[in-house]
Protein backbone atom coordinates (compact mmCIF):
# COMPACT_ATOMS: atom_id res chain seq x y z
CA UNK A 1 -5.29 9.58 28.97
CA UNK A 2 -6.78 8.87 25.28
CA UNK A 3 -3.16 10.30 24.23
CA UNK A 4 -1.50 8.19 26.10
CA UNK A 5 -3.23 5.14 24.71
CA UNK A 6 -2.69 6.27 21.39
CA UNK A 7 0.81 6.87 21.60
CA UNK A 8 1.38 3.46 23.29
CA UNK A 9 -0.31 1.69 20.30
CA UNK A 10 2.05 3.97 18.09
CA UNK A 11 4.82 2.44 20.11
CA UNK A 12 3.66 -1.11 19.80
CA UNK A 13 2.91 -0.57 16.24
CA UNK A 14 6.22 0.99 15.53
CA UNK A 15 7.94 -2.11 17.47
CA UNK A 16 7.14 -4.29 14.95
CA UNK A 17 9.45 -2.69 12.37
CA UNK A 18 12.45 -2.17 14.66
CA UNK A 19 15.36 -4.38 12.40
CA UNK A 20 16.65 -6.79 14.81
CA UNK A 21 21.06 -7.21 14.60
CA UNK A 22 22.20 -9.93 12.42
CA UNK A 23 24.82 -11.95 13.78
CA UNK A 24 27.83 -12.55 11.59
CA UNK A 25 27.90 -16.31 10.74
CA UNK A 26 30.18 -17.98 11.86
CA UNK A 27 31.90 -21.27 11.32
CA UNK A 28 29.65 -24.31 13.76
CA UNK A 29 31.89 -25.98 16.74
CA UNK A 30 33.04 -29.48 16.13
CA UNK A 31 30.57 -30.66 18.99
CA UNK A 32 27.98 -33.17 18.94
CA UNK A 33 24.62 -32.09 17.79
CA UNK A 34 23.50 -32.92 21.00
CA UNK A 35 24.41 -32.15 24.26
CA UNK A 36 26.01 -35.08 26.28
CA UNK A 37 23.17 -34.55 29.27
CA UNK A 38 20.45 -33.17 27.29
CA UNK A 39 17.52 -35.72 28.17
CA UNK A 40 15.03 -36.84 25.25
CA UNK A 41 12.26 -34.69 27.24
CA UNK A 42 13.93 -31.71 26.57
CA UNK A 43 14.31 -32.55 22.64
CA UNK A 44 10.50 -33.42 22.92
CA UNK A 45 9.83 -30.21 24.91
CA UNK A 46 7.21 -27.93 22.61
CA UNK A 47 8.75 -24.30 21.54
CA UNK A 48 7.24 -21.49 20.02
CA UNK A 49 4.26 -19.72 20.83
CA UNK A 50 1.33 -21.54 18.95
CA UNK A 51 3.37 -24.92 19.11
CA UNK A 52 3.53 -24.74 23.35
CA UNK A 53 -0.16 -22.76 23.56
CA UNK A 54 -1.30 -25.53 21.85
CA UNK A 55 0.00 -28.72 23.13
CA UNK A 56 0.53 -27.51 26.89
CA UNK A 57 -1.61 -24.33 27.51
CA UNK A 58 -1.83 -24.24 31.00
CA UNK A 59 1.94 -23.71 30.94
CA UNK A 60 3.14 -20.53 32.97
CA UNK A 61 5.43 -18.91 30.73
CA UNK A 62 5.89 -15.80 31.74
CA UNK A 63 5.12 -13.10 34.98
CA UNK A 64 4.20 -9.61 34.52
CA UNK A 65 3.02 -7.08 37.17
CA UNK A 66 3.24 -9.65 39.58
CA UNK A 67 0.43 -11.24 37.45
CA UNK A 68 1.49 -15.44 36.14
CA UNK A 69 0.37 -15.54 32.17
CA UNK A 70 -0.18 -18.96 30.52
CA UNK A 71 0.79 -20.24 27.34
CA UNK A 72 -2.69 -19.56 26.52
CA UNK A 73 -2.53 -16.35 27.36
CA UNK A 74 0.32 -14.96 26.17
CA UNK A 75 -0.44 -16.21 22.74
CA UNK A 76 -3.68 -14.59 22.59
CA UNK A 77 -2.31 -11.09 23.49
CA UNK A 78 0.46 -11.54 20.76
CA UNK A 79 -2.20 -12.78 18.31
CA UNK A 80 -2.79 -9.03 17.52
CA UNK A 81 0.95 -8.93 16.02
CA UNK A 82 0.79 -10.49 12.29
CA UNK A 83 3.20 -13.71 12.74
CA UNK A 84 5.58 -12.32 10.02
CA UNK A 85 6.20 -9.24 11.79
CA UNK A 86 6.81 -11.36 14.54
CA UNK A 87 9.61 -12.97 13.26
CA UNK A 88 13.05 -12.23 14.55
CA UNK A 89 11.55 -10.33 16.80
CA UNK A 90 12.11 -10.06 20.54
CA UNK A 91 8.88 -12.09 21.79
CA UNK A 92 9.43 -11.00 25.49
CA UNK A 93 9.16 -7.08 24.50
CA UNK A 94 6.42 -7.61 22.23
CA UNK A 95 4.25 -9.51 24.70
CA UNK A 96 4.94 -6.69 27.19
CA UNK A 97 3.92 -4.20 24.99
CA UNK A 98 0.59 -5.69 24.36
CA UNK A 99 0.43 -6.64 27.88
CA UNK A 100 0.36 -2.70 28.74
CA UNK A 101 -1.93 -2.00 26.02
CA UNK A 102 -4.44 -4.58 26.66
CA UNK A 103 -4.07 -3.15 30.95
CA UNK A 104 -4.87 0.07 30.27
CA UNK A 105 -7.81 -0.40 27.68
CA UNK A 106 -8.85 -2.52 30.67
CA UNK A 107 -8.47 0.61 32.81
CA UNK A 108 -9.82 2.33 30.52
CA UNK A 109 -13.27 0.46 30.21
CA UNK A 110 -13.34 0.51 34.26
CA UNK A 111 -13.56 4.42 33.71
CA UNK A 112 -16.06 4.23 31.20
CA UNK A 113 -13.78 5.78 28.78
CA UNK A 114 -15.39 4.26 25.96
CA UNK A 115 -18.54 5.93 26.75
CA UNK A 116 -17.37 9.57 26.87
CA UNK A 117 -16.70 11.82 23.98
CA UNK A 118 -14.51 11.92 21.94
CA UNK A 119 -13.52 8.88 22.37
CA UNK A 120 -16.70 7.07 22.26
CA UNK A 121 -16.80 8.47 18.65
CA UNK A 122 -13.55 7.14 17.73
CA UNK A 123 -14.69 3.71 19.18
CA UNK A 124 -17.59 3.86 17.05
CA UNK A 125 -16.16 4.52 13.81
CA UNK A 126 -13.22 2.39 14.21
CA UNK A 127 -15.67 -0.74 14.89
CA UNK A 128 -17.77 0.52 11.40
CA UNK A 129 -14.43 1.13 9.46
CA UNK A 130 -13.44 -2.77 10.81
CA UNK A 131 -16.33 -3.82 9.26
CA UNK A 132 -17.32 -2.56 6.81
CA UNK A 133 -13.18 -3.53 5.57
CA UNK A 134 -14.50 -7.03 6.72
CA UNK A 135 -17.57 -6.84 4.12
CA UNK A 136 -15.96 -5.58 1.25
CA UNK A 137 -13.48 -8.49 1.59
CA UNK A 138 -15.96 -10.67 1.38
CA UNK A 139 -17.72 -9.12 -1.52
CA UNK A 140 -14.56 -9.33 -3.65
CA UNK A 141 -13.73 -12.45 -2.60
CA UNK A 142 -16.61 -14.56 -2.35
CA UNK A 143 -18.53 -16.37 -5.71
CA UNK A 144 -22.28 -15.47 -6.31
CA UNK A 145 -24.60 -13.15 -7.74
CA UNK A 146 -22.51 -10.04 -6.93
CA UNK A 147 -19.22 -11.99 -8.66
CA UNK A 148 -21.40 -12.89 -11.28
CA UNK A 149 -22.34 -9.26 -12.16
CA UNK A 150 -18.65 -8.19 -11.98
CA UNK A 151 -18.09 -10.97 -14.71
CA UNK A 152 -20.43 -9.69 -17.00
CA UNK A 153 -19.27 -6.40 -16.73
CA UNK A 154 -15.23 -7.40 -17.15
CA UNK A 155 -17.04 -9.46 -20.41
CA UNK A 156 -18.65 -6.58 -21.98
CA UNK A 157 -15.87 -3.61 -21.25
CA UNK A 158 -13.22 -5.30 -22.22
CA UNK A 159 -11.22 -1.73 -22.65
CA UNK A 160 -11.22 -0.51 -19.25
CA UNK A 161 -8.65 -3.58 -18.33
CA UNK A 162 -6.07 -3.28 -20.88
CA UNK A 163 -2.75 -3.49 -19.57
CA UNK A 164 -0.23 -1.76 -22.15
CA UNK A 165 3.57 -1.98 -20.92
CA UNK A 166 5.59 1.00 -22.29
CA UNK A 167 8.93 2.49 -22.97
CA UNK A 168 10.35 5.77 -23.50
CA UNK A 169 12.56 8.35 -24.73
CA UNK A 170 12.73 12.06 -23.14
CA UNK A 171 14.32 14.77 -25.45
CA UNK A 172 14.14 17.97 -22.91
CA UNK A 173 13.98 21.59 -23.61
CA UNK A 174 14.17 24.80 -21.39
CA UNK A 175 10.37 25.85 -21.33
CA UNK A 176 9.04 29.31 -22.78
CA UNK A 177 10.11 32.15 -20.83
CA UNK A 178 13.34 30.48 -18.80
CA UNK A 179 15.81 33.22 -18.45
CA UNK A 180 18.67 33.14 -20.33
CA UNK A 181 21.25 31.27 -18.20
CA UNK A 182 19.25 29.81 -15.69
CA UNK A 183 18.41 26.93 -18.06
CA UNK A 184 20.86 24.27 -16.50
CA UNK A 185 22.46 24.25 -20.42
CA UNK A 186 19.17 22.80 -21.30
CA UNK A 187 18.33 22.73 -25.19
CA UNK A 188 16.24 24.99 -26.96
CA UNK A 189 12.76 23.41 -28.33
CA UNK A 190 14.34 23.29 -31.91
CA UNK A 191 17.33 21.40 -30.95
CA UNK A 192 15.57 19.32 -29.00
CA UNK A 193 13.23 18.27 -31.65
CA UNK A 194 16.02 18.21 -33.92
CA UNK A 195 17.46 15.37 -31.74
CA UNK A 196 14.25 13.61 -31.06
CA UNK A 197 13.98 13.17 -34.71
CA UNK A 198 17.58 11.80 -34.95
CA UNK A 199 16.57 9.18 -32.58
CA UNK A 200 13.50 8.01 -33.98
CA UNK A 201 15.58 7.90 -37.30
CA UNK A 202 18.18 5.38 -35.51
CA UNK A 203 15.10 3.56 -34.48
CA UNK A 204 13.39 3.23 -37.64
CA UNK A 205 16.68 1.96 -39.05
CA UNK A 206 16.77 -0.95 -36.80
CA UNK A 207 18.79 0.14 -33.22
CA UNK A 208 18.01 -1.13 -30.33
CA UNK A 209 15.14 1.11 -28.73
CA UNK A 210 16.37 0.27 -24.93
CA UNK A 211 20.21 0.85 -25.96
CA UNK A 212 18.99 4.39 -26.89
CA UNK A 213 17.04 5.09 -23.96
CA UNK A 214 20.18 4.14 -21.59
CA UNK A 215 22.08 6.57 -23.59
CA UNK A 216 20.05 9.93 -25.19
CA UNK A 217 17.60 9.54 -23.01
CA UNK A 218 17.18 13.72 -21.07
CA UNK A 219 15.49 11.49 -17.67
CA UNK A 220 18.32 9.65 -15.81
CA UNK A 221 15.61 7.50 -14.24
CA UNK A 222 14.32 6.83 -16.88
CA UNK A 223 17.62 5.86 -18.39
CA UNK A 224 18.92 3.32 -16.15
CA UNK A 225 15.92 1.15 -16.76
CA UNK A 226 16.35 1.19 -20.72
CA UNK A 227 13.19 3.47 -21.09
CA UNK A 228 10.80 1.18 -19.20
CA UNK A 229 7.49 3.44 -17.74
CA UNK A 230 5.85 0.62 -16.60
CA UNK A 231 2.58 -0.79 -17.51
CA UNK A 232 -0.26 1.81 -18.22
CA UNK A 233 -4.46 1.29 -17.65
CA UNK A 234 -7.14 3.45 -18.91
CA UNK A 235 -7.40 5.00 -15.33
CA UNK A 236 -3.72 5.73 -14.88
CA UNK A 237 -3.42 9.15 -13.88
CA UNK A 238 -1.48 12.11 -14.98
CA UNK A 239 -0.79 10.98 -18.18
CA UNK A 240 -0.99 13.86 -21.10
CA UNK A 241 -4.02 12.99 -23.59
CA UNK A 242 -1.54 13.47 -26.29
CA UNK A 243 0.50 10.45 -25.13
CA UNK A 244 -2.76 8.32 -24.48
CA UNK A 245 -4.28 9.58 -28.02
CA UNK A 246 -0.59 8.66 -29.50
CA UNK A 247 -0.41 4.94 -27.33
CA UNK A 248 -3.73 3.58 -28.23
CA UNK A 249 -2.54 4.06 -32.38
CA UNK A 250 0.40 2.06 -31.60
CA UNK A 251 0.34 -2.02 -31.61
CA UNK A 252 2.65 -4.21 -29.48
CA UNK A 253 6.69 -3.55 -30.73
CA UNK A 254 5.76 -0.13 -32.41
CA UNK A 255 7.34 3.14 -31.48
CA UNK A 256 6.18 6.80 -31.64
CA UNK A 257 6.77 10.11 -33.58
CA UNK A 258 8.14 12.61 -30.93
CA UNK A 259 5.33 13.77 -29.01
CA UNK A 260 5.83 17.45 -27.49
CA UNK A 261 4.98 17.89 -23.48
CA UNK A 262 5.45 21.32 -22.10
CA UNK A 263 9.32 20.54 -21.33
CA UNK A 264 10.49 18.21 -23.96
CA UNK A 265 9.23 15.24 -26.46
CA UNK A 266 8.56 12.23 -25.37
CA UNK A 267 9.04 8.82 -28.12
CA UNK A 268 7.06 5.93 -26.79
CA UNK A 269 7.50 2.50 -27.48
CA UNK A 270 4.31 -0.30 -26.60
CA UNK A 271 6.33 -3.18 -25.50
CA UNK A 272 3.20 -5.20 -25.20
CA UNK A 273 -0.90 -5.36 -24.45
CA UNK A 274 -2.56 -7.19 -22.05
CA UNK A 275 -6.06 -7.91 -20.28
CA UNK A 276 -5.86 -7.72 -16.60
CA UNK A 277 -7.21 -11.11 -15.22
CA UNK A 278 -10.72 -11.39 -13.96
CA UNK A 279 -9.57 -12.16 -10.33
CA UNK A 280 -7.06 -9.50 -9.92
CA UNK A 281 -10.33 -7.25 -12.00
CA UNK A 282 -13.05 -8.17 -9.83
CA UNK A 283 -12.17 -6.36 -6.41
CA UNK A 284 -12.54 -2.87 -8.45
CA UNK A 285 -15.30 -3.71 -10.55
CA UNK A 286 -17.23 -4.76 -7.34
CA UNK A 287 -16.78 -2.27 -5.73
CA UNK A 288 -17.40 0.67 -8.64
CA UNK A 289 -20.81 -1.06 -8.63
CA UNK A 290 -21.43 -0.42 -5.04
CA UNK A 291 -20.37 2.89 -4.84
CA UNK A 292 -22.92 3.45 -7.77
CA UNK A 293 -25.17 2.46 -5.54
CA UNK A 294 -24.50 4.86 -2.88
CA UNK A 295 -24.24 7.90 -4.82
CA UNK A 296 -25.30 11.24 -3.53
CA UNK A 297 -28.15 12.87 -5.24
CA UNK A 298 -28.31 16.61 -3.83
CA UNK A 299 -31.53 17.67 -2.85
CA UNK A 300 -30.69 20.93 -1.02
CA UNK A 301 -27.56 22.65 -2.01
CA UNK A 302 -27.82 25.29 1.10
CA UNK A 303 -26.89 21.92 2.91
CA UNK A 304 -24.40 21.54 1.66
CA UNK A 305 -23.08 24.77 1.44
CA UNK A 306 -20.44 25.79 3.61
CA UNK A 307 -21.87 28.01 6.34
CA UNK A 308 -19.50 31.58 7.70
CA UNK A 309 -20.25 30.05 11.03
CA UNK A 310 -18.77 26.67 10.60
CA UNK A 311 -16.11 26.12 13.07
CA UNK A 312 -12.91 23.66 11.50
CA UNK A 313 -13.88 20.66 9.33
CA UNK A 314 -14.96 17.41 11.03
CA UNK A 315 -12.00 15.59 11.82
CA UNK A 316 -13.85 11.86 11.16
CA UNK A 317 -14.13 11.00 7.73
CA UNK A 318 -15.20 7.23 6.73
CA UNK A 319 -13.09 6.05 4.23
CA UNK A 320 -13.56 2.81 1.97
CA UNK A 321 -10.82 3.13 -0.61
CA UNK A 322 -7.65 1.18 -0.22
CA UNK A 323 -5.45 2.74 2.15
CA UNK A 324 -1.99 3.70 0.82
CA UNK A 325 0.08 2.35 3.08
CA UNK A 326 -0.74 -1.21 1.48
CA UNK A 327 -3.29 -2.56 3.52
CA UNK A 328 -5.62 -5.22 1.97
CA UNK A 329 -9.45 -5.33 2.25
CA UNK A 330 -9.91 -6.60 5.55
CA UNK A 331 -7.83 -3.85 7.32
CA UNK A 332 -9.21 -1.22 9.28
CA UNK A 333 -8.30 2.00 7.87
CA UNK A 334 -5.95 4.51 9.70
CA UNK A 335 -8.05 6.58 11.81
CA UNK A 336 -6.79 9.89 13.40
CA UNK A 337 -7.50 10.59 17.07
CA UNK A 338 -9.95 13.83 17.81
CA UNK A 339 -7.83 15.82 20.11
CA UNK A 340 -9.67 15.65 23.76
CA UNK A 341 -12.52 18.44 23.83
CA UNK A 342 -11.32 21.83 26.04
């Protein structure tokens, strides 16, 4: 049963995305605007789902399962659908779906599902994940002595939210120990730094640093977008320390000697430096400082030692970080159903 329900909310989920067909347009009938018998009730009539649950919710709008649903109703069951994934959407599937989901939870509690493992575990950590997502929205997003710590942290580390937009230039090579004719007619490392030094010569004498990306540039990505890598923080990842080291000598418009990676050399241009804003800051700072508070201090390493005996690794795993899918604070975090116990 718990698979079932899972899979349905997978299927309601999934709904949502399905790309409704576009009608050509097409040219609009020389007709009046209005129909000749169309009375001015019907102009007046309320449409829409909030518009009609609000102004006449006792209105029966719909049967399902035998069952009559009001305005009312049917807006509160489709209230679980964010109205722009709503949108040009077909209503009368949608509310069906979440009809049948909301039926069977309701079968579902009759059983006393939600009181049997596993999936009185999954209940429980879904409702903590909910909110505790709920909590940390409202610590980033609320003023007071919590903001008021962030700001005086932003203030005095004024580093750790430098924005530095770069471009680039990738000279590649064949690495050491690439057998001879397997190297895609790659360059050697001295021609390649032979050429990266032609280019920072063109640049130095004044051509355009973009124009030269688009065209010497080893990274065809790279390439179409004139060199741009985007804008780099102190905790961007998976950047070489020699092209961090080489960034933070360089002010706004100034460009790079080659720098060698372990396939090529790389010239970097900063394009420009700025300080991330104290409102987009303050989400991260506040919550760095409460995961200091929550740090584990090992007492008894045995514990945490994994044991011969241990069967697989426990499938639920809180999770507080933003999910990657895009979700803001507020939104419960994916969590993956326990298979049913044998």
């Amino acid at each position: 049963m718990k698979s079932s329900i899972f899979v349905l909310s997978a299927v309601l989920c999934s709904s949502l995305a399905w790309a409704q067909g576009t009608n050509p347009s097409t040219k609009a009938p020389a007709t009046p605007a209005q129909p000749p018998n169309a009375s001015s009730s019907d102009q007046l009539k309320p449409r829409g789902p909030e518009t009609v649950a609000q102004q006449d919710p006792s209105r029966i709008v719909a049967t399902i399962n035998g069952q009559q649903l009001t305005a009312r109703q049917a807006e509160d069951l489709l209230k679980v659908i964010p109205a722009n994934q709503r949108r040009g959407q077909d209503l009368a599937s949608l509310l069906e779906r979440a009809y049948m989901l909301h039926q069977f939870a309701d079968e579902a509690g009759k059983l006393s599902l939600d009181q049997q493992s596993p999936w009185k575990d999954d209940i429980k950590l879904s409702r903590e994940n909910i909110l505790a997502q709920a909590y940390i929205q409202r610590l980033t997003s609320e003023p007071g002595a919590i903001s008021d710590a962030a700001k005086q942290y932003y203030d005095s580390h004024p580093n750790e939210f430098e924005q530095t937009k770069i471009s680039g230039i990738l000279v590649s090579f064949a690495p050491p120990g690439t057998p001879a004719g397997s190297a895609n007619n790659l360059k050697t490392e001295d021609q390649a730094r032979q050429k990266a030094d032609e280019i920072e010569k063109k640049i130095k004498a004044g051509t355009d640093f973009a124009t030269l990306a688009r065209t010497e540039s080893d990274n065809a990505n790279l390439a179409a977008r004139g060199g741009d890598l985007g804008t780099l923080t102190p905790d961007t990842p998976n950047v070489p320390a020699d092209i961090k080291a080489a960034i933070a000598k360089l002010q706004p418009g100034q460009v790079s000697e080659p720098i060698r990676i372990p396939n090529g050399f790389y010239i970097i241009k900063v394009d420009s430096r700025t300080q991330e804003p104290f409102n987009q800051a303050r989400p991260t700072i506040v919550m760095k400082q409460q995961f200091e508070k929550y740090k584990v201090q090992v007492k008894d390493p045995d514990f945490f030692s994994a044991s011969s005996n241990s069967a697989a690794p426990a499938s639920h795993v809180p999770s507080l970080q933003r999910p990657a899918n895009g979700q803001t604070p507020g939104q419960p975090a994916g969590v993956a159903p326990k298979p049913p116990a044998q």
